[in-house]
Protein backbone atom coordinates (compact mmCIF):
# COMPACT_ATOMS: atom_id res chain seq x y z
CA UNK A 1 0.00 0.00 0.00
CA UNK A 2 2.87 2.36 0.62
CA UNK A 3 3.03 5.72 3.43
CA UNK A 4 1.34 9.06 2.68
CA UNK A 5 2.70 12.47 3.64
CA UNK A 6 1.98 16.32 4.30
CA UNK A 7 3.25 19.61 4.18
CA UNK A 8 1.97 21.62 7.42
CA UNK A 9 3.43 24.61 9.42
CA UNK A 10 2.55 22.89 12.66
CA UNK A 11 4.37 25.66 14.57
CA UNK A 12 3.12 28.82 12.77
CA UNK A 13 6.57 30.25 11.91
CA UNK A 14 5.10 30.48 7.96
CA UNK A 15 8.00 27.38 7.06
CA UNK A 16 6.45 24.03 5.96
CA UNK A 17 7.31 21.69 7.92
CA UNK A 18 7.25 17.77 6.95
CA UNK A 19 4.63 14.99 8.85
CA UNK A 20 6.10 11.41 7.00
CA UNK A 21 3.89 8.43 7.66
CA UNK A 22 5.53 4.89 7.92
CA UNK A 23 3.96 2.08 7.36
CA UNK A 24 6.17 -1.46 8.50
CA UNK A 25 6.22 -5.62 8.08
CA UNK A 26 2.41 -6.65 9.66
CA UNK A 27 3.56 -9.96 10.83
CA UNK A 28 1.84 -11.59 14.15
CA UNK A 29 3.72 -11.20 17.60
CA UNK A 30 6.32 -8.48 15.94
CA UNK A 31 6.35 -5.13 17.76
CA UNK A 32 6.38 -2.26 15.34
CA UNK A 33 9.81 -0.51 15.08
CA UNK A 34 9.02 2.28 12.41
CA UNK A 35 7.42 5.21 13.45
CA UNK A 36 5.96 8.32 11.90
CA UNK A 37 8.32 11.40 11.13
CA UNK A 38 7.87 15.20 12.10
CA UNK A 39 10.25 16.93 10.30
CA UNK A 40 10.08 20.73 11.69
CA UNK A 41 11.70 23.37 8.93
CA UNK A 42 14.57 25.80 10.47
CA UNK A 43 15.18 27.35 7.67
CA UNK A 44 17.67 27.79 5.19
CA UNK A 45 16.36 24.28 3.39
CA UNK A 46 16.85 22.26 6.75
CA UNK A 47 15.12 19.98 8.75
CA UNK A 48 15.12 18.59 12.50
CA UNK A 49 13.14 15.45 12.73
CA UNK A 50 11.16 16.01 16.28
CA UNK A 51 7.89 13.23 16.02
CA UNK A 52 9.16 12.03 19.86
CA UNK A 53 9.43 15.34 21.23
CA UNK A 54 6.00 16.63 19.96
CA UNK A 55 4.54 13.52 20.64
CA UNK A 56 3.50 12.63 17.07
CA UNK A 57 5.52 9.06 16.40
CA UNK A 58 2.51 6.94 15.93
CA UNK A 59 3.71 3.50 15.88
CA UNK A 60 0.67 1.40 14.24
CA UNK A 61 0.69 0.44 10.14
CA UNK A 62 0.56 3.74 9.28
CA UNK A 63 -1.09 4.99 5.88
CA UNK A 64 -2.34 8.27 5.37
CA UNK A 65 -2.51 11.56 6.86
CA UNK A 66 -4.32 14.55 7.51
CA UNK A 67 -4.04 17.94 8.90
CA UNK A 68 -5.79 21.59 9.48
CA UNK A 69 -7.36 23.46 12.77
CA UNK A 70 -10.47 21.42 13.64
CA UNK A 71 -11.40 23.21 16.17
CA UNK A 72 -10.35 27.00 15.26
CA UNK A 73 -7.71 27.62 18.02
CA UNK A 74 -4.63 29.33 15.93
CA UNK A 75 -2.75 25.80 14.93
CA UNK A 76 -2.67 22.75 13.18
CA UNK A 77 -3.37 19.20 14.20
CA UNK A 78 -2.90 15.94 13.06
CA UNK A 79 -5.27 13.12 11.71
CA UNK A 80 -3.41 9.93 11.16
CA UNK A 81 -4.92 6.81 9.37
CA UNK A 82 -3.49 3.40 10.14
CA UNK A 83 -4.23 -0.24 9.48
CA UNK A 84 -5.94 -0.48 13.05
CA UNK A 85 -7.21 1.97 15.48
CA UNK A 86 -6.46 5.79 13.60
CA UNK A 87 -5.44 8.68 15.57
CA UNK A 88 -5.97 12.50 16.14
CA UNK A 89 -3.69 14.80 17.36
CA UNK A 90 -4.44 18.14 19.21
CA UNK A 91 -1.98 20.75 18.30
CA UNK A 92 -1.37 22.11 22.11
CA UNK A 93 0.39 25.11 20.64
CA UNK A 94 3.74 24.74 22.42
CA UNK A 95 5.29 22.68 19.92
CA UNK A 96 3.53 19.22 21.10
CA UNK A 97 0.66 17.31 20.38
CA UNK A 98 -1.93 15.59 22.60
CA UNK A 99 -3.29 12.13 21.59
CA UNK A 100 -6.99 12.65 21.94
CA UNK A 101 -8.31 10.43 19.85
CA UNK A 102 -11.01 8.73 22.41
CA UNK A 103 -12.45 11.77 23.61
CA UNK A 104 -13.14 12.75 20.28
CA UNK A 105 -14.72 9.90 19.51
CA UNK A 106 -12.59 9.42 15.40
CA UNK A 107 -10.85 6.29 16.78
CA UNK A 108 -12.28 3.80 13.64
CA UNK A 109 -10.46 0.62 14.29
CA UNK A 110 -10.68 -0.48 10.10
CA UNK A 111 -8.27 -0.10 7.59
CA UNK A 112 -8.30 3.55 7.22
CA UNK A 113 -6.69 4.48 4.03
CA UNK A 114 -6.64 8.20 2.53
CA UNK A 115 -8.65 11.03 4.95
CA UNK A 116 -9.79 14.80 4.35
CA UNK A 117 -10.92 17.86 6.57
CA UNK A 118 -13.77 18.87 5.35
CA UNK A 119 -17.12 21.26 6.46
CA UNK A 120 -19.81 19.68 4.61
CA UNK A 121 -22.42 22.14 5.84
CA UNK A 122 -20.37 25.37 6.39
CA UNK A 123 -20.63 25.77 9.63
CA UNK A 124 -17.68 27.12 10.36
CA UNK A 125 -16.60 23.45 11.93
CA UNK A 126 -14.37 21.51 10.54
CA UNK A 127 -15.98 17.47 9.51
CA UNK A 128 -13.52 14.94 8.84
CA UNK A 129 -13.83 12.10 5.84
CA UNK A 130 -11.83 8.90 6.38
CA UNK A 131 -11.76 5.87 3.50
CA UNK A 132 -11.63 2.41 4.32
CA UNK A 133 -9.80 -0.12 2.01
CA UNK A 134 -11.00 -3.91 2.35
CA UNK A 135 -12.33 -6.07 5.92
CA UNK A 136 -8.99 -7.83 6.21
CA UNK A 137 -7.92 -9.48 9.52
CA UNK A 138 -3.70 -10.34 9.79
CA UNK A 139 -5.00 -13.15 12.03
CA UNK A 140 -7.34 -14.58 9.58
CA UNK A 141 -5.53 -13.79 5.59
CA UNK A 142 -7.98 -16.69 3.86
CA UNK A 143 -6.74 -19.25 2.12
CA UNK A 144 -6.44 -20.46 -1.80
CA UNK A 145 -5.66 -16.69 -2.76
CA UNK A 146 -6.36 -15.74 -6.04
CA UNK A 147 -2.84 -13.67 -7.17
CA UNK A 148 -2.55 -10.92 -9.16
CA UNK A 149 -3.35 -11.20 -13.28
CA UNK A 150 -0.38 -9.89 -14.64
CA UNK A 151 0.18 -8.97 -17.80
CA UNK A 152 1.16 -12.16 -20.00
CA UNK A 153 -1.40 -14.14 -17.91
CA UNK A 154 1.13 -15.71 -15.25
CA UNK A 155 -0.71 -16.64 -12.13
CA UNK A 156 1.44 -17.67 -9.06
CA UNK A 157 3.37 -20.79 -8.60
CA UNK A 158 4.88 -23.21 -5.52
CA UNK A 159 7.97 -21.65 -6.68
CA UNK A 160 6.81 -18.01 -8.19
CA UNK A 161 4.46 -16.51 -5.68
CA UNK A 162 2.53 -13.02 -6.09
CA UNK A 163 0.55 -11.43 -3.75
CA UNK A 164 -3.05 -11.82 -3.55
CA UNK A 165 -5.45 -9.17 -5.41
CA UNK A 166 -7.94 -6.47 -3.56
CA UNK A 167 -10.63 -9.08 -5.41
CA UNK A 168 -9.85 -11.76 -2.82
CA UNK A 169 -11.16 -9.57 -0.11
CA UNK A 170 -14.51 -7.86 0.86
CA UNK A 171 -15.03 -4.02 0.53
CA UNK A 172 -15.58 -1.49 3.78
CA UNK A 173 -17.30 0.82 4.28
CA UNK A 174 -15.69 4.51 4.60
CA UNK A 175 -16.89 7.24 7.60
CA UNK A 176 -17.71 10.85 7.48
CA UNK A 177 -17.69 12.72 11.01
CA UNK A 178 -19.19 15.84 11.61
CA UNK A 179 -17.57 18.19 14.09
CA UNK A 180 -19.31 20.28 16.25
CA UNK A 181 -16.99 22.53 19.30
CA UNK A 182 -14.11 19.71 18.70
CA UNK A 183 -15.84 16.28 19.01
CA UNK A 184 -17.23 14.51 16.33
CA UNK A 185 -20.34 12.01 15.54
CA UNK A 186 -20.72 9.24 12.79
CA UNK A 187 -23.05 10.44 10.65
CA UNK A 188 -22.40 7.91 7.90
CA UNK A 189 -25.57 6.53 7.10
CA UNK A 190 -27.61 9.63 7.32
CA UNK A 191 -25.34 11.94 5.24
CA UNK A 192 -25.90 9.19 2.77
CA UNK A 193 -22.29 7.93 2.23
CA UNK A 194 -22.56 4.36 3.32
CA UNK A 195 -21.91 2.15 0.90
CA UNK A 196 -19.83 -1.39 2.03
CA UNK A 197 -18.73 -2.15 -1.65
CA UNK A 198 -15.97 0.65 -1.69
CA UNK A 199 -12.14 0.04 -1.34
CA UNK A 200 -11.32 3.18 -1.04
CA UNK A 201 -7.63 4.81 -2.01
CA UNK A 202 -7.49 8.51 -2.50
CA UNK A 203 -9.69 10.91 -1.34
CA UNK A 204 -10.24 14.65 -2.11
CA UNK A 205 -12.86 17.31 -1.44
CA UNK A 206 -14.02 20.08 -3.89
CA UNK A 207 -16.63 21.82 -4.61
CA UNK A 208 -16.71 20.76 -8.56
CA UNK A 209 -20.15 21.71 -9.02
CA UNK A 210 -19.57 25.26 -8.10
CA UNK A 211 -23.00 25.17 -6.11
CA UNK A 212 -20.95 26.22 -2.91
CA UNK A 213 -20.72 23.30 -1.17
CA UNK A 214 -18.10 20.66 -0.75
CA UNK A 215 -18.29 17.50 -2.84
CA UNK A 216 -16.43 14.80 -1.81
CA UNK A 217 -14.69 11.86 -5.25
CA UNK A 218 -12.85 8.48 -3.58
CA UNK A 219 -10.69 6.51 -5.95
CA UNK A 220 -11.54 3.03 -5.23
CA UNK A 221 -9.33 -0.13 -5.88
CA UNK A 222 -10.90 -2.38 -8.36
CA UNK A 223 -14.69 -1.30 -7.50
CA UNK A 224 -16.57 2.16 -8.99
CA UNK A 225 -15.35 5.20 -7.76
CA UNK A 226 -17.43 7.30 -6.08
CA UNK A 227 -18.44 10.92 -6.25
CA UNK A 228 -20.63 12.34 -3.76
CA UNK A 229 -22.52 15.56 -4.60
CA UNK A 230 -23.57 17.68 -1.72
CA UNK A 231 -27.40 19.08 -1.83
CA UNK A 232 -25.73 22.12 0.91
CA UNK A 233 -27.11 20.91 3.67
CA UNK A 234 -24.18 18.02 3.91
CA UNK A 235 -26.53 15.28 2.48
CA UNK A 236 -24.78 13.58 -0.53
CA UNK A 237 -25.95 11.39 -3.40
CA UNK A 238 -23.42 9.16 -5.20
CA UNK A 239 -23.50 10.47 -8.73
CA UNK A 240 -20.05 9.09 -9.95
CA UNK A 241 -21.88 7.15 -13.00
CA UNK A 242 -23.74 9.90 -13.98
CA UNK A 243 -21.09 12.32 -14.06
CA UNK A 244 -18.54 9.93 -15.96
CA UNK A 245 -15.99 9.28 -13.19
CA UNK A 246 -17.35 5.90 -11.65
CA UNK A 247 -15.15 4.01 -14.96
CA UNK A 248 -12.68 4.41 -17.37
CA UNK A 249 -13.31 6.18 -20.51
CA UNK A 250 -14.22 2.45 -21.83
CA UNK A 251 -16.40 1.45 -18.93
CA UNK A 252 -14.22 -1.02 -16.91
CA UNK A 253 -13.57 -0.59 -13.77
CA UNK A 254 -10.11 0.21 -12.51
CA UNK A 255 -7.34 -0.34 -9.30
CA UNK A 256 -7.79 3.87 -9.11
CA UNK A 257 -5.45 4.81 -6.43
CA UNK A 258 -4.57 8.66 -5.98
CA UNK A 259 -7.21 11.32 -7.15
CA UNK A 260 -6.33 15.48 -7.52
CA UNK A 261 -8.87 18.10 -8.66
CA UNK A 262 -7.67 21.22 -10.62
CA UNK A 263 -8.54 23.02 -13.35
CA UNK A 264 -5.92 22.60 -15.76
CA UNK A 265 -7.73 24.40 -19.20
CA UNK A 266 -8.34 27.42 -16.76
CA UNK A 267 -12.42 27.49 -17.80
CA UNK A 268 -13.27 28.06 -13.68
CA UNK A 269 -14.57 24.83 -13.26
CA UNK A 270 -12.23 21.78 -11.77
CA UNK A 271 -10.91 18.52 -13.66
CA UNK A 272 -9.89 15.54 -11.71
CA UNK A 273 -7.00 13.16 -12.59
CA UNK A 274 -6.65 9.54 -10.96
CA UNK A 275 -3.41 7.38 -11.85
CA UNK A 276 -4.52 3.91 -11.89
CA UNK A 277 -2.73 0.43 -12.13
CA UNK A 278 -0.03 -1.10 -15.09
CA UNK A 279 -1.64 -1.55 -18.33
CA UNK A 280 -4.61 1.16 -17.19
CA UNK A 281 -4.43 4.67 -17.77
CA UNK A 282 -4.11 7.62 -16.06
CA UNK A 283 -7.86 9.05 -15.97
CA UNK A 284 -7.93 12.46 -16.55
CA UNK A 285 -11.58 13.75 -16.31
CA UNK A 286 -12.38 17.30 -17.95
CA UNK A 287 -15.22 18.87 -16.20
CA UNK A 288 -17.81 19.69 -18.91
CA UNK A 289 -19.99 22.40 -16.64
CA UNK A 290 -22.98 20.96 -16.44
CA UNK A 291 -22.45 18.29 -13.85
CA UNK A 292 -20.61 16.22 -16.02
CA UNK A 293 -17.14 15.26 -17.08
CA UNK A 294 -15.43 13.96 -20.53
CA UNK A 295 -12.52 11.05 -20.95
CA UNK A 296 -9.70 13.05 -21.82
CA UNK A 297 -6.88 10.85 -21.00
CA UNK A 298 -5.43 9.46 -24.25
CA UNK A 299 -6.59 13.28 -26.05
CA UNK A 300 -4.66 14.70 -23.85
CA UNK A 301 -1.21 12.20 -23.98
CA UNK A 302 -1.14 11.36 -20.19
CA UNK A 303 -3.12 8.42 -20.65
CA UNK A 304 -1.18 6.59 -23.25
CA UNK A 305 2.47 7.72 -21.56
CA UNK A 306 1.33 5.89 -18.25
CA UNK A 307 0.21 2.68 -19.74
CA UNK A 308 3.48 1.23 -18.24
CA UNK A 309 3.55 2.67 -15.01
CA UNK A 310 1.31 1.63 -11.73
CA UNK A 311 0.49 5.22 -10.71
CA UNK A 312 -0.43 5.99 -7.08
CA UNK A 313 -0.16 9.78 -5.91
CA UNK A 314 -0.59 12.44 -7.81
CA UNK A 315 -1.42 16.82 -8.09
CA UNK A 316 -2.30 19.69 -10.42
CA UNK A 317 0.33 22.31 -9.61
CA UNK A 318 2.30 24.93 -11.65
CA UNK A 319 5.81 23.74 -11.62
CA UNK A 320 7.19 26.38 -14.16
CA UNK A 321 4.71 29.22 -13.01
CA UNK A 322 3.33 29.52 -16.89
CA UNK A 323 -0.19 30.04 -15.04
CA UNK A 324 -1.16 26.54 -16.29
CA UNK A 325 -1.53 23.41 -14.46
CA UNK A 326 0.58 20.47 -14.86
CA UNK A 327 0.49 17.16 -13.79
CA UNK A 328 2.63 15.38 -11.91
CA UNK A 329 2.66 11.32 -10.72
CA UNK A 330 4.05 9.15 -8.34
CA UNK A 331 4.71 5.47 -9.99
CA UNK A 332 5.85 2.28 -7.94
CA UNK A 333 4.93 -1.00 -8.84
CA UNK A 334 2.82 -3.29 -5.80
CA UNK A 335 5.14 -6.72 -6.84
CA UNK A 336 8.64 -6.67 -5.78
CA UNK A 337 9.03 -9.42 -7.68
CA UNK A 338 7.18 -8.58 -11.00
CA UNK A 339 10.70 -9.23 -13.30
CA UNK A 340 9.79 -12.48 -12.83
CA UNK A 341 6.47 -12.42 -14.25
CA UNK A 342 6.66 -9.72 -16.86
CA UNK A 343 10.05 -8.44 -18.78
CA UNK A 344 8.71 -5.10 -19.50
CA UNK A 345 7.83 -3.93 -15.77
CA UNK A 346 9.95 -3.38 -13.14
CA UNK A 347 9.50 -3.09 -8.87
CA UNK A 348 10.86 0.79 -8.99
CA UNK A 349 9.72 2.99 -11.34
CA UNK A 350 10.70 6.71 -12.56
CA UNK A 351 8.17 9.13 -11.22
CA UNK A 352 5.89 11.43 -14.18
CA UNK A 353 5.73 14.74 -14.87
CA UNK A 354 3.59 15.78 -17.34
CA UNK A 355 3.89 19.12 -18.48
CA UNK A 356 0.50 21.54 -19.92
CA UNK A 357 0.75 23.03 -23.40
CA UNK A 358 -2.18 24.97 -23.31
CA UNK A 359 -4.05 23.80 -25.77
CA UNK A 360 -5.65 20.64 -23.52
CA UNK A 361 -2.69 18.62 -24.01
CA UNK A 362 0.55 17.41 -21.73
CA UNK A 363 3.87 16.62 -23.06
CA UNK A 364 5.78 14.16 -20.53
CA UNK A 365 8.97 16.14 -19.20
CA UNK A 366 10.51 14.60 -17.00
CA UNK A 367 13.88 13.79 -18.70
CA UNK A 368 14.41 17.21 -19.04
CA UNK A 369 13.99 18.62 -15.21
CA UNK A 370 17.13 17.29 -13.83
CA UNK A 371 18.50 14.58 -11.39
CA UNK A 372 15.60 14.08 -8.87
CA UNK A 373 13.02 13.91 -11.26
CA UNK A 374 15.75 10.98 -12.78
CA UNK A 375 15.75 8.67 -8.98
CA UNK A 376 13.86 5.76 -9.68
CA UNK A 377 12.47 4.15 -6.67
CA UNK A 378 9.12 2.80 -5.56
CA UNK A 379 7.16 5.34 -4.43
CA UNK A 380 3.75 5.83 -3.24
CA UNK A 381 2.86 8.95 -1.29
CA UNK A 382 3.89 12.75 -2.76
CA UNK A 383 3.04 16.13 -1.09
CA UNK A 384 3.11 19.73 -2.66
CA UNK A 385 4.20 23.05 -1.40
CA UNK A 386 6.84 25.98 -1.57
CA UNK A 387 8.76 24.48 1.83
CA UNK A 388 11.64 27.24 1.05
CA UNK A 389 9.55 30.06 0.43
CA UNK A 390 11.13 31.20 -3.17
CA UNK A 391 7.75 31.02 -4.79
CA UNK A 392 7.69 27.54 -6.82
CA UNK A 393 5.99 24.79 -5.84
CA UNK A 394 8.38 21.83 -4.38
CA UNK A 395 7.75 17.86 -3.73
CA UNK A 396 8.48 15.65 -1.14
CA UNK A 397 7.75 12.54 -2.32
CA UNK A 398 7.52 8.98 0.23
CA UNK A 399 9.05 5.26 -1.43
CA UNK A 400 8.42 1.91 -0.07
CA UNK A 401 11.04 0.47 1.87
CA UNK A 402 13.46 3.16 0.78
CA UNK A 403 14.33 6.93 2.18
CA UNK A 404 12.03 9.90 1.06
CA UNK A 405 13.42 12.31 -1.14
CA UNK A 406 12.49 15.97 -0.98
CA UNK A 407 12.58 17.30 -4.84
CA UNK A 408 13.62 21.26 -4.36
CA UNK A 409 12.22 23.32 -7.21
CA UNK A 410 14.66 25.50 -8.26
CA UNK A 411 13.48 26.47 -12.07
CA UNK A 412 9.37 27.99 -11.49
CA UNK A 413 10.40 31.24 -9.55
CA UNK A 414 13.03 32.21 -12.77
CA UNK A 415 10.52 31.34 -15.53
CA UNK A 416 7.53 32.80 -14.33
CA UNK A 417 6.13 35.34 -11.40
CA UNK A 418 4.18 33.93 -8.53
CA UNK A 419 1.50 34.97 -6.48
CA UNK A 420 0.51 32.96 -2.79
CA UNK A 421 -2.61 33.09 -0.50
CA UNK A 422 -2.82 32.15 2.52
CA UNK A 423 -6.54 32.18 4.11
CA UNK A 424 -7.34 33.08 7.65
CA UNK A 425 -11.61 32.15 8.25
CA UNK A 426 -13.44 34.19 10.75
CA UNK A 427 -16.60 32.76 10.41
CA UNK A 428 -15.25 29.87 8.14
CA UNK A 429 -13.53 27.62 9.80
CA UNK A 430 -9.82 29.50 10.72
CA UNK A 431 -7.94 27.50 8.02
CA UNK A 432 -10.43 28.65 5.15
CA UNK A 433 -10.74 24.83 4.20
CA UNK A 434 -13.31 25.32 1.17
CA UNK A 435 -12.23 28.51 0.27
CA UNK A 436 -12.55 29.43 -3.52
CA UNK A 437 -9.73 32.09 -4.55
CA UNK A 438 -9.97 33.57 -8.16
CA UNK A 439 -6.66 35.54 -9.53
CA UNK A 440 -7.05 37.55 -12.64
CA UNK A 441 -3.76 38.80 -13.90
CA UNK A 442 -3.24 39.80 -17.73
CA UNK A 443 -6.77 39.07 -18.71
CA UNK A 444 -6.28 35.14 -17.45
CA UNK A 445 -8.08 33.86 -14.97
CA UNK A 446 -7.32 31.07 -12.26
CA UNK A 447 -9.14 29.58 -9.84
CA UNK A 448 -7.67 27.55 -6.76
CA UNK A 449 -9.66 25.77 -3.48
CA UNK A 450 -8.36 25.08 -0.24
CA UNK A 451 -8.55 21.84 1.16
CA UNK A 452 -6.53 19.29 3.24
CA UNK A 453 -7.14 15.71 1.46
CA UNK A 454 -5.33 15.28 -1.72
CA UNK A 455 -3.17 12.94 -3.89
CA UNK A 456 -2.57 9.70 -2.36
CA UNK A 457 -3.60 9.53 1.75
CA UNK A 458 -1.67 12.94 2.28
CA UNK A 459 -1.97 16.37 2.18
CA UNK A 460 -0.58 19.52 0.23
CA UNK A 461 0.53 22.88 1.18
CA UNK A 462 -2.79 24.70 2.02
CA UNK A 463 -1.55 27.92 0.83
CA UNK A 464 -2.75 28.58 -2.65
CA UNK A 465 0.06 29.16 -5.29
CA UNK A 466 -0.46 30.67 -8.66
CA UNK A 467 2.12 31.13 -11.38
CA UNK A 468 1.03 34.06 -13.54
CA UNK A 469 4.40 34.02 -16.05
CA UNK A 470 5.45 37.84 -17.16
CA UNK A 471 2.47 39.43 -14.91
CA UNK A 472 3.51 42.07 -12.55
CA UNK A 473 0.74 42.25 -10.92
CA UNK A 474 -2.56 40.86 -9.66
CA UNK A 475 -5.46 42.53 -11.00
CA UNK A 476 -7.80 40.94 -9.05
CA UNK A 477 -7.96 38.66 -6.65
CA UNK A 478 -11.53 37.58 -5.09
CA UNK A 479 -12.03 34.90 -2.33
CA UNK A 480 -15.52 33.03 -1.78
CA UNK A 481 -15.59 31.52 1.85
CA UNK A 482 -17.68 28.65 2.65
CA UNK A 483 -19.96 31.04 4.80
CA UNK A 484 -21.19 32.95 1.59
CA UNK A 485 -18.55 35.94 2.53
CA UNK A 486 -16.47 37.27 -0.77
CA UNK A 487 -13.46 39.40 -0.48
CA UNK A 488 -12.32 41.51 -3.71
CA UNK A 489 -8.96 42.99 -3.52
CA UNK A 490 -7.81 44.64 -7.01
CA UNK A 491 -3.92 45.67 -7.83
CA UNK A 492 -1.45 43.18 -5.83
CA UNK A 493 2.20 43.59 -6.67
CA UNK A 494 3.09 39.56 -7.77
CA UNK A 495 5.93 37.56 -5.95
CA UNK A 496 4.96 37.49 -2.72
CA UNK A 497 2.55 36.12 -0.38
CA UNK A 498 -0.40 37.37 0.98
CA UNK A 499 -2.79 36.74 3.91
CA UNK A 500 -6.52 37.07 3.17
CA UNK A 501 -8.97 37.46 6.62
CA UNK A 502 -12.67 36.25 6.07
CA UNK A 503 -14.81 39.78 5.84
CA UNK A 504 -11.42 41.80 6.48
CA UNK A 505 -9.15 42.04 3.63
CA UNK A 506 -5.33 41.85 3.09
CA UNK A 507 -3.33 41.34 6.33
CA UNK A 508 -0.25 43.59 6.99
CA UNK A 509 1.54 40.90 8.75
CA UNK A 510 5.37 40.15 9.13
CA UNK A 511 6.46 38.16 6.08
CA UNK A 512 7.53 34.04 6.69
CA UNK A 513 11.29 33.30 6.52
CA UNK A 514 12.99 33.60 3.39
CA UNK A 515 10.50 36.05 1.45
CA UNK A 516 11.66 39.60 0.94
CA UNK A 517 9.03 42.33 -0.40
């Protein structure tokens, strides 16, 4: 299954700091001896690994991981999902956490897989969405697996074994919590996203329909994904077949694993792209308008340029600051012994980058984007943000049974100007989860939400970067909070970041580390 991964400023010293989930060997009677990372940024493109200290080095199977203010004190905490009992983390503020996960009643016991903050009904409190993969028991495995199909038709022998496939095993169901004053109640069933079939992967939160509420899309293994649309009231209906995003572009169902929404023809309305398993491609999903979305995967030359590649996270960002989205893809095949089975595949894989030529098409560039796009290693989990501050996005990106390696951006900020926004929610919740911000600059527009959920079970920077290439400045830049509130603020010098306040405006406040007006 493979680790997920964040980018947070737990400490509020406007660095990103680093939360690294590990997962390790789940054999019977073996104490764990991997634990979860905090890496806390000092500046100057270091890090100080401090998990024990802040009381953060969760010890179960650990798989994804999420994190905002859930309940609207000034910091960020923690949500951790784990094969076995999850756990949440109260930022106290000081540097530590508290493990509270009891009290607040989030403690699901299941195979928790990817996990999103989320305020379904905008009340200013922050919900929290947590997928489930399949009901599997370490004490009870089954027996007379059926192995993976691979892709000349070998099945498993006495002598060549594979590891079973997701089909062997029963779906779970995933939970939605809603949060009211910091302690949360299942309300599964009655916001209407039960459904025990799902083996759910990726999850992330948008509001695609541009209605105003939150919508919430899971990438299920092997089983329909879902897409829940939100009537505003945080009641949801599963319209993933209707809309086009339940399949392939063919109809067949696929191992879906990361998901990402963004809107990469810059039309104000958000695509979604979901990497998917050897042999299937990347699904890339343009958003029509009217509630539905077209196959543009092989149109657009990711799909056909990942046919070789088992994809897993993934994220729209900007990497050369052109003001159009690219695409970007974290590969790893699940068989560390597929050589054996098929010539043309290998265990580690290079990592994708696909980059956006404007006219709804990608060209793959990764060859050309220098040594740590090159590493080839089996990787699974990939977060997004500018950890050093210089105005291009970066990527940390997590590998199975190998070190991390943090990918430094050091091209965006010279090709193109930048523009960042950080959101601070008044009556929204604080961290302006659900915000919609809209940049005009040069006569394009660009649209951007925040949210915490993204990729593959981790999280992404949730300070909203725009590349606007030779643009000076902003002409406009607008902000729609989940309350209904919309700030306007018109002529913002570029290359710099900004604080927005719900109902208040632009913040004078001391600039983060390594950002000079």
């Amino acid at each position: 299954m493979g680790p997920g991964t964040a980018f947070l400023d737990y400490d509020d010293d406007g660095l990103l700091d680093i939360y690294a989930v590990n997962g390790h060997s789940l054999e019977r009677g073996v104490t764990p001896t991997e634990t979860n990372k905090l890496y806390r940024n000092v500046g100057s493109g270091r890090f100080v690994e401090l998990a024990g200290t802040a009381g953060v080095d969760d010890g179960g199977y650990g798989v994804g991981v999420t994190a905002a203010d859930y309940d609207n004190d000034g910091d960020a905490d923690l949500y951790v999902s784990n094969y076995g009992p999850n756990a949440l983390y109260r930022n106290a503020g000081d540097g530590t956490f508290a493990a509270v996960t009891t009290e607040t009643g989030v403690g699901d016991d299941r195979w928790g897989t990817g996990c999103a903050w989320l305020d379904i009904d905008n009340d200013g409190s922050l919900d929290l969405y947590v997928a489930n993969y399949v009901d599997y028991a370490i004490d009870a495995p089954g027996h007379d697996l059926t192995p993976y199909i691979l892709a000349d038709g070998k099945r498993s022998t006495q002598d060549l074994k594979a590891y079973p496939s997701p089909e062997n095993f029963s779906g779970t169901a995933d939970v939605l919590y809603h949060g009211v004053d910091g302690t949360f109640t299942d309300v599964t069933a009655d916001a209407g996203v039960l459904n025990p079939e799902g083996k759910g992967m990726g999850v992330v939160c948008a509001d695609y329909d541009v209605d105003g509420d939150v919508d919430i899309f899971v990438a299920n293994d092997q089983r329909p994904n879902f897409l829940y649309q939100n009537d505003g009231a945080g009641k949801f209906v599963d319209v993933a077949l209707i809309a086009g995003v339940g399949y392939s572009g063919d109809g067949r169902m696929e191992a879906s694993m990361g998901a990402d929404f963004g809107d990469y023809d810059n039309d104000g309305l958000l695509d979604l792209v979901v990497p998917n398993f050897q042999h299937e491609p990347t699904s890339l999903y343009r958003n029509d308008g009217d509630g539905m979305f077209s196959y543009a995967s092989m149109h657009s030359g990711i799909g056909g340029a990942s046919l070789p590649f088992v994809g897993w996270s993934t994220a729209f960002f900007d990497f050369d600051n052109d003001g159009l989205l690219d695409v970007f893809i974290a590969n790893g095949h699940t068989l560390d012994n597929i050589e054996l089975f098929d010539a043309t595949s290998s265990y580690a894989q290079r990592n994708q980058l696909f980059g956006n030529l404007g006219d709804g098409k990608f060209a793959e560039v990764t060859d050309l984007l220098g040594a740590g796009l090159a590493i080839t290693r089996v990787s699974r989990g990939a977060s997004f943000g500018d950890y050093d501050n210089d105005g291009d996005v970066d990527i940390f990106v997590v590998n199975s049974t190998k070190r991390a390696d943090l990918l430094r951006n050091e091209g965006g900020n010279r090709e193109g100007n930048w523009f960042m926004v950080r959101t601070l929610g008044v009556t929204s919740n604080r961290d302006g989860v659900g915000a919609r911000i809209t940049v005009n600059a040069g006569g394009v527009q660009q649209v951007r939400e925040i949210r915490t959920g993204s990729g593959l079970y981790g999280q992404n920077d949730l300070r909203a970067t725009f590349g606007v290439g030779p643009q000076s400045r902003i002409d406009v830049l607008e902000v729609r909070w989940p309350s209904g509130v919309v700030d306007r603020i018109q002529e913002i010098q570029t290359n710099r970041i900004v604080t927005v306040q719900e109902g208040v405006g632009l913040l004078d406040l001391p600039l983060p580390k390594g950002v000079s007006r």
